[in-house]
C-alpha atoms as a PDB file:
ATOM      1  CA  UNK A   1     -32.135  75.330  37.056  1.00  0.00           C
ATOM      2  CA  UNK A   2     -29.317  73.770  35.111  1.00  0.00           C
ATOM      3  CA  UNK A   3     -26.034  75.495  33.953  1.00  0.00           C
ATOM      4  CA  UNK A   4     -24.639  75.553  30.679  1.00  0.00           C
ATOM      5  CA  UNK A   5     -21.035  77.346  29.880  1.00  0.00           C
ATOM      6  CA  UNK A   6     -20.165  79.140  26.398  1.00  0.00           C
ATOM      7  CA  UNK A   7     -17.395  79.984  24.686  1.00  0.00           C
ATOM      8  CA  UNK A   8     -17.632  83.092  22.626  1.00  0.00           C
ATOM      9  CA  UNK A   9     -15.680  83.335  19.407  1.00  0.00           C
ATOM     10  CA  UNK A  10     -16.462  80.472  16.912  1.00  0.00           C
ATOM     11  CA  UNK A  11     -19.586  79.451  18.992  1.00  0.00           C
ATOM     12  CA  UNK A  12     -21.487  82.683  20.021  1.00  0.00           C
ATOM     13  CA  UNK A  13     -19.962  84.963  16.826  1.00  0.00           C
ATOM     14  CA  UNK A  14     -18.051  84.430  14.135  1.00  0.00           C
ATOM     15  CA  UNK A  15     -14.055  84.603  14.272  1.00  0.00           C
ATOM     16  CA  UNK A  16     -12.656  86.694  12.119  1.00  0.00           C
ATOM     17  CA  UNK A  17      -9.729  86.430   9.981  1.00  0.00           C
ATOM     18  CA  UNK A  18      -7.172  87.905  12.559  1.00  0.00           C
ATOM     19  CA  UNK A  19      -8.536  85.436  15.535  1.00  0.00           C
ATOM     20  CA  UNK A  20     -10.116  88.178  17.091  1.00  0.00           C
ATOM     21  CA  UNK A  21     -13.023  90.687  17.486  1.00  0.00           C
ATOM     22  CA  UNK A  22     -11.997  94.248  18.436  1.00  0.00           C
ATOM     23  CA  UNK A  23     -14.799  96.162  18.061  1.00  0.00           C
ATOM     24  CA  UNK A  24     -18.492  95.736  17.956  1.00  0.00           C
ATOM     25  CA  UNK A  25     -19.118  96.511  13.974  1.00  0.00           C
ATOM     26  CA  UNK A  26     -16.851  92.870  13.819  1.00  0.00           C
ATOM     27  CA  UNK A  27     -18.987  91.304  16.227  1.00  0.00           C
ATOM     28  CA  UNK A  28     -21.190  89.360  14.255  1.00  0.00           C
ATOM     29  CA  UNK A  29     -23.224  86.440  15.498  1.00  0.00           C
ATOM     30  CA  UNK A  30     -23.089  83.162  14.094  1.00  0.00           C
ATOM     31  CA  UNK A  31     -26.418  82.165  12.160  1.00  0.00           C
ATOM     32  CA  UNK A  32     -28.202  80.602  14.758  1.00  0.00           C
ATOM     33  CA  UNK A  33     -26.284  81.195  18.066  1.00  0.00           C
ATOM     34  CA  UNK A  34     -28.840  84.218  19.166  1.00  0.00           C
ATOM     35  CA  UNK A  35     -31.965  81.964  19.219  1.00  0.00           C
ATOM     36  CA  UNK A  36     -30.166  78.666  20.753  1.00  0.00           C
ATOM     37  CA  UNK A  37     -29.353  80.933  23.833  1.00  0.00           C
ATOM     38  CA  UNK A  38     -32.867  82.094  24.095  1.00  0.00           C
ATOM     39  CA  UNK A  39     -33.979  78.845  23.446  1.00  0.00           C
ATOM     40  CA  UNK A  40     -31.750  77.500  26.668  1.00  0.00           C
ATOM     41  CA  UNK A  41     -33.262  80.186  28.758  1.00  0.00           C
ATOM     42  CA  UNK A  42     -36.682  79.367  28.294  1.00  0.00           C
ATOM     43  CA  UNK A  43     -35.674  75.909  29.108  1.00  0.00           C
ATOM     44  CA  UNK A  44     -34.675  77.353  32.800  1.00  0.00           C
ATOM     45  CA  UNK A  45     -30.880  76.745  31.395  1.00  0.00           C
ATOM     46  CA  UNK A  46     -28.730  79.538  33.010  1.00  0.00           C
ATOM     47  CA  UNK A  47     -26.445  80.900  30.720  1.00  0.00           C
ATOM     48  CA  UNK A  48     -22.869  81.854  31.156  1.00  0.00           C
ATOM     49  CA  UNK A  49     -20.007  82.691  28.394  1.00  0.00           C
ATOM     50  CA  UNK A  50     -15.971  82.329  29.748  1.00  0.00           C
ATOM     51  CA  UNK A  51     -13.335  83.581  26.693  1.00  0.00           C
ATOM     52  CA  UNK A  52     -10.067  84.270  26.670  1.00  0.00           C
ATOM     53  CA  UNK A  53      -9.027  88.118  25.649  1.00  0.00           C
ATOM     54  CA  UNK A  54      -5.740  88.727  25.068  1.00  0.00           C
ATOM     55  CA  UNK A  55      -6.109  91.548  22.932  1.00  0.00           C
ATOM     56  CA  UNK A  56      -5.958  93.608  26.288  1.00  0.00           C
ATOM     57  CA  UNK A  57      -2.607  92.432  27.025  1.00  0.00           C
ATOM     58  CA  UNK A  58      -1.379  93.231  23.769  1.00  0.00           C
ATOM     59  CA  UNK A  59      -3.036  96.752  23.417  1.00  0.00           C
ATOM     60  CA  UNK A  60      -5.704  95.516  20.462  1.00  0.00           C
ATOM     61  CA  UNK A  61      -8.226  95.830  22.313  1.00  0.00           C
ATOM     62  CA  UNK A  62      -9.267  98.509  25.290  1.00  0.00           C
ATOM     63  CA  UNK A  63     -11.443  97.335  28.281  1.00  0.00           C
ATOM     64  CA  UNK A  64     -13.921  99.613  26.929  1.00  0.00           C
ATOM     65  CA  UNK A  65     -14.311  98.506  23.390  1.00  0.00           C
ATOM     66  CA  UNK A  66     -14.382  95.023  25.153  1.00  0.00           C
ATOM     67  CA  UNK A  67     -17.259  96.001  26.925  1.00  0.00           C
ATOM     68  CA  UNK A  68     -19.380  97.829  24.428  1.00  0.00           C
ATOM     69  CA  UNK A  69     -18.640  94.711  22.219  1.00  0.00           C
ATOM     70  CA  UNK A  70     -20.123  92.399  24.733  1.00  0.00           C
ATOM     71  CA  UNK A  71     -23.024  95.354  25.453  1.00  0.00           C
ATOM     72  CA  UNK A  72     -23.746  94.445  21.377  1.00  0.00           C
ATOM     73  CA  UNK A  73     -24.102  90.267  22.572  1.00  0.00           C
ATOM     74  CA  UNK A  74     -25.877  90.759  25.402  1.00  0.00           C
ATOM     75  CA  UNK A  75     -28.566  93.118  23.655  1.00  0.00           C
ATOM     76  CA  UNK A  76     -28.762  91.116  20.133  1.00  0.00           C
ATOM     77  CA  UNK A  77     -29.400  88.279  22.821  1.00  0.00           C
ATOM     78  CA  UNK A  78     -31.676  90.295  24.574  1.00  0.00           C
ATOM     79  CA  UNK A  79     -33.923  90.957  21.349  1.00  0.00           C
ATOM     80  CA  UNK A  80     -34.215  87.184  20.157  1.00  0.00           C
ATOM     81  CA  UNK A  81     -35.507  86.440  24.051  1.00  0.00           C
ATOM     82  CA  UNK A  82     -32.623  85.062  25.948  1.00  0.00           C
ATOM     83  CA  UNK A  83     -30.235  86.250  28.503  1.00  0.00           C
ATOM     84  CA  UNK A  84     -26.707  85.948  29.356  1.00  0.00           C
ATOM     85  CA  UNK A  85     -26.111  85.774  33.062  1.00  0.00           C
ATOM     86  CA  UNK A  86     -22.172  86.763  33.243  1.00  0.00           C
ATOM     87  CA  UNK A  87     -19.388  87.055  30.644  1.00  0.00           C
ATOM     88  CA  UNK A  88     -16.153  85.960  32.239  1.00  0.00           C
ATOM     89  CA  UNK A  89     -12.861  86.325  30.130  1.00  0.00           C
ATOM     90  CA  UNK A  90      -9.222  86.286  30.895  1.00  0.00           C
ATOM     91  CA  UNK A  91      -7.285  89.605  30.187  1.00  0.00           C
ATOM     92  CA  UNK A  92      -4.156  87.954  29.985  1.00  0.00           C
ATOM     93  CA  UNK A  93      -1.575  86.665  26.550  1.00  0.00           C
ATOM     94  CA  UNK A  94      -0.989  83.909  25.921  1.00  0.00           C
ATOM     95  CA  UNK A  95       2.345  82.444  27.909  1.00  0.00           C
ATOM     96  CA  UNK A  96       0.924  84.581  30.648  1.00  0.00           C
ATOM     97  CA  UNK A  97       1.036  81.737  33.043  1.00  0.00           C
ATOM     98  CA  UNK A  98      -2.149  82.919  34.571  1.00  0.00           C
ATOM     99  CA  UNK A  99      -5.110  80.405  36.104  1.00  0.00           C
ATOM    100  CA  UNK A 100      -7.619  81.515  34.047  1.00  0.00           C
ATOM    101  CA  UNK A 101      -6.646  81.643  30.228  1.00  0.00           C
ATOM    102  CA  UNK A 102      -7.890  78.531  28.679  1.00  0.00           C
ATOM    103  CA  UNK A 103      -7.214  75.156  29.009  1.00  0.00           C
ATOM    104  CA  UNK A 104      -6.386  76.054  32.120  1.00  0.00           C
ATOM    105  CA  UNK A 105      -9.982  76.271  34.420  1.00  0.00           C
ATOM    106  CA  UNK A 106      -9.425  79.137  36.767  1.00  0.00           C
ATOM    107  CA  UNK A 107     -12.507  80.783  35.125  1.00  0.00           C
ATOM    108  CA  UNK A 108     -14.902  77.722  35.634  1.00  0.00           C
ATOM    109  CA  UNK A 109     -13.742  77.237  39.139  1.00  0.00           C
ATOM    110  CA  UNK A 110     -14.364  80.946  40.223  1.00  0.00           C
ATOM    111  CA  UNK A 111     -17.682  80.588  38.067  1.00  0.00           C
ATOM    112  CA  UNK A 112     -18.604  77.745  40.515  1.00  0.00           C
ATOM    113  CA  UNK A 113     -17.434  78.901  43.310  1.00  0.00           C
ATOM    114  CA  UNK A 114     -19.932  82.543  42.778  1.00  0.00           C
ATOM    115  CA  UNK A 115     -22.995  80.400  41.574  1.00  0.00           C
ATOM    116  CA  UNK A 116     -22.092  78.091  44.609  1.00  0.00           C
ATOM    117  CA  UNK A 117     -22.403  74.842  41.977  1.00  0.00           C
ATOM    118  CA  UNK A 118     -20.328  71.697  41.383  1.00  0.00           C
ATOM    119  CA  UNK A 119     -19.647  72.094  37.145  1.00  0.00           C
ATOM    120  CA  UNK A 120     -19.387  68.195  37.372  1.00  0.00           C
ATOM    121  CA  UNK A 121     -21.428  67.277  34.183  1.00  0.00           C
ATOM    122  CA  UNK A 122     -22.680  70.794  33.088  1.00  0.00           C
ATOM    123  CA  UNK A 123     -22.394  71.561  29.709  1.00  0.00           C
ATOM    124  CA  UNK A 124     -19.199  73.262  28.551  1.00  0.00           C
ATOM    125  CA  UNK A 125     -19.595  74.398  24.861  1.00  0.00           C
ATOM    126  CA  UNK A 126     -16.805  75.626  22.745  1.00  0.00           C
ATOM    127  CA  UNK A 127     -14.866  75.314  19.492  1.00  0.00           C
ATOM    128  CA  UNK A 128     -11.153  74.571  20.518  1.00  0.00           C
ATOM    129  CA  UNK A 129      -9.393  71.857  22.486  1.00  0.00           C
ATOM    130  CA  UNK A 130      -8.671  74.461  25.200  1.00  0.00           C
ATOM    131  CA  UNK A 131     -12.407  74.510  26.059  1.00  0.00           C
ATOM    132  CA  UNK A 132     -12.464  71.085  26.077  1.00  0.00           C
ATOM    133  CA  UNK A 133      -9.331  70.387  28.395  1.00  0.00           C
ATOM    134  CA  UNK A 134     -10.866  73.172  30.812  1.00  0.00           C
ATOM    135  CA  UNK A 135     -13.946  71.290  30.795  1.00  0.00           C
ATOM    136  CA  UNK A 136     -12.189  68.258  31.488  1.00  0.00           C
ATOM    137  CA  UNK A 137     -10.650  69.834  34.112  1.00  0.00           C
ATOM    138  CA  UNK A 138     -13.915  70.721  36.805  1.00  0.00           C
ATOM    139  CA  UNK A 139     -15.891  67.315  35.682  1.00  0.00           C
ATOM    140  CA  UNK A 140     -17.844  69.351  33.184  1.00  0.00           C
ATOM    141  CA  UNK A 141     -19.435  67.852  30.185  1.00  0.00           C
ATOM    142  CA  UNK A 142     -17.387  69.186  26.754  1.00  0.00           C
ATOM    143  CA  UNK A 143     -19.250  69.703  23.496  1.00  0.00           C
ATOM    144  CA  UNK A 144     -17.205  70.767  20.614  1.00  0.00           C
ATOM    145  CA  UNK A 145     -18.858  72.563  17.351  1.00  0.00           C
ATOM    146  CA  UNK A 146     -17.849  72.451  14.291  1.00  0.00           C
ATOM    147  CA  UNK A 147     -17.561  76.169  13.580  1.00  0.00           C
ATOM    148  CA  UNK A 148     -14.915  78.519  14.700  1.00  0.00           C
ATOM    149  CA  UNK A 149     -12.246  76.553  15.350  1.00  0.00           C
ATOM    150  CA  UNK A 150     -13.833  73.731  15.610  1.00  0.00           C
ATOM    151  CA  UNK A 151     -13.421  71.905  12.400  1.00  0.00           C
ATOM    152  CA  UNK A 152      -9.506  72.720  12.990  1.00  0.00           C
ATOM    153  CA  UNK A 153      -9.428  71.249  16.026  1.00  0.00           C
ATOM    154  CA  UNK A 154     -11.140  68.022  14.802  1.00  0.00           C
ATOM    155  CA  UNK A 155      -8.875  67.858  12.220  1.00  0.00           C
ATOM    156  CA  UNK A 156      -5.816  68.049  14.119  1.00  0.00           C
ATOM    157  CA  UNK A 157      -7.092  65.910  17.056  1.00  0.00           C
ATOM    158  CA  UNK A 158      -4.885  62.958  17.199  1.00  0.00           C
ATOM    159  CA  UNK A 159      -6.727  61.933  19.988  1.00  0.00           C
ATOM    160  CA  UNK A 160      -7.608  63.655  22.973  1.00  0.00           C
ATOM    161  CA  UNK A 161     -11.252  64.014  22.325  1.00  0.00           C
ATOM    162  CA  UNK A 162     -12.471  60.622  23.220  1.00  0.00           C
ATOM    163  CA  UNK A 163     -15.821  61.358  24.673  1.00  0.00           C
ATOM    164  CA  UNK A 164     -16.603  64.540  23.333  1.00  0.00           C
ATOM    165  CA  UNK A 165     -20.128  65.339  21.689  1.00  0.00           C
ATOM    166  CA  UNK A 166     -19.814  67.172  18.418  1.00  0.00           C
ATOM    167  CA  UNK A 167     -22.645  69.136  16.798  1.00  0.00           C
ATOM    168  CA  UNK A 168     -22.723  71.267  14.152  1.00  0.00           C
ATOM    169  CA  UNK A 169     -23.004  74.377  15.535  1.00  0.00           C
ATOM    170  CA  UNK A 170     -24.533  75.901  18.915  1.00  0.00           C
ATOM    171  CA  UNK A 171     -28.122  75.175  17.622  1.00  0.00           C
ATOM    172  CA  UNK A 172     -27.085  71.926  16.964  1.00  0.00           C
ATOM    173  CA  UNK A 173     -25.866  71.662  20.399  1.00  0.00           C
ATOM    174  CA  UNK A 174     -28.845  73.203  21.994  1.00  0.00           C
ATOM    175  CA  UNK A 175     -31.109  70.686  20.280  1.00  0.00           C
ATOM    176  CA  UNK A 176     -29.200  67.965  21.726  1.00  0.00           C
ATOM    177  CA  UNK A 177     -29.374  69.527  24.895  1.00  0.00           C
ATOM    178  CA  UNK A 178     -32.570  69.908  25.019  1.00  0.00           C
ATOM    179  CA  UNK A 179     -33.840  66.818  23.680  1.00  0.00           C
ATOM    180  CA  UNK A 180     -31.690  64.372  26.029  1.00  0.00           C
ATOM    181  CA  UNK A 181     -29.043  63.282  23.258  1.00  0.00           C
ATOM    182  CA  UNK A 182     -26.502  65.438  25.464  1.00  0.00           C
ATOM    183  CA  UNK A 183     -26.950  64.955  29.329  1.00  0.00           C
ATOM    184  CA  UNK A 184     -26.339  67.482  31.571  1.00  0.00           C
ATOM    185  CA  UNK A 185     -25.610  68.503  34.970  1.00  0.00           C
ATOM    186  CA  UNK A 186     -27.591  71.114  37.405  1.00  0.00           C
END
């Protein structure tokens, strides 16, 4: 069974206009996203999101709320037929100087080191050059889409994402996934 990492804002859902989702009524998926997740799982993908939440280090957002919001994901996935394995995030603002905000890949490493898998190759899918340096930084495979930040972050590149696959969206991704264009790792 192969592996395939997530980001969550600007892949999953859509971002809103403060950066952030702080409660589940603003967690809104992306057109698409719910049925490219299911459509991983049935392809014996195991799913796994890693996001960075700093809204609980600056009192936006409660542990709770954070958890009913990702209760709200993991059910709307639920209902189109997929399933999210874990949802690791980093509590921490940014400047922190923690391991596991994004770029850094404290997250990825403890995410291999539980599943007892190398990430070298597997699929790390996000919207921001932070996903893709993290993904750079365990061997894993970076895909950027364009939504989220990821039109942004294309625009702005100046280099630095030599190598990257770029699809539309996450059901872009997913298609490429699945039909070879993107290869992955187990």
């Amino acid at each position: 069974m192969s592996l395939v990492v997530l980001g969550r804002d600007g892949v999953i859902n859509a971002v809103t206009g403060e950066g952030m989702v702080t409660d589940p009524e603003a967690w809104q998926a992306l057109p698409g996203s719910l049925r490219a997740i299911a459509r991983l799982c049935h392809a014996h993908y195991r799913v796994v999101v890693v996001t960075n939440q700093p809204g609980l280090a600056t009192g936006r957002l409660d542990p709770g709320m954070l958890q009913r919001i990702h209760h709200k994901m993991l059910r709307e996935v639920a209902a189109e037929g997929g399933h999210i394995e874990a949802v690791l995030y980093c509590p921490h603002a940014p400047g922190a100087g923690c391991d596991c905000r994004k770029p850094r890949a404290g997250l990825l490493r403890e995410l291999g080191e539980r599943l007892g898998l190398s990430l070298q190759d597997v699929p790390v899918i996000g919207d921001d050059r932070a996903d893709v340096e993290m993904a750079r930084a365990v061997g894993a495979r970076p895909v950027l889409v364009r939504t989220g930040r990821g039109e942004a972050t294309l625009a702005a590149a100046g280099g630095g994402l030599e190598g990257v696959s770029v699809a539309a969206d996450l059901a872009a991704a997913v298609d490429g996934l699945l039909d070879g264009r993107l290869e992955t790792g187990s």
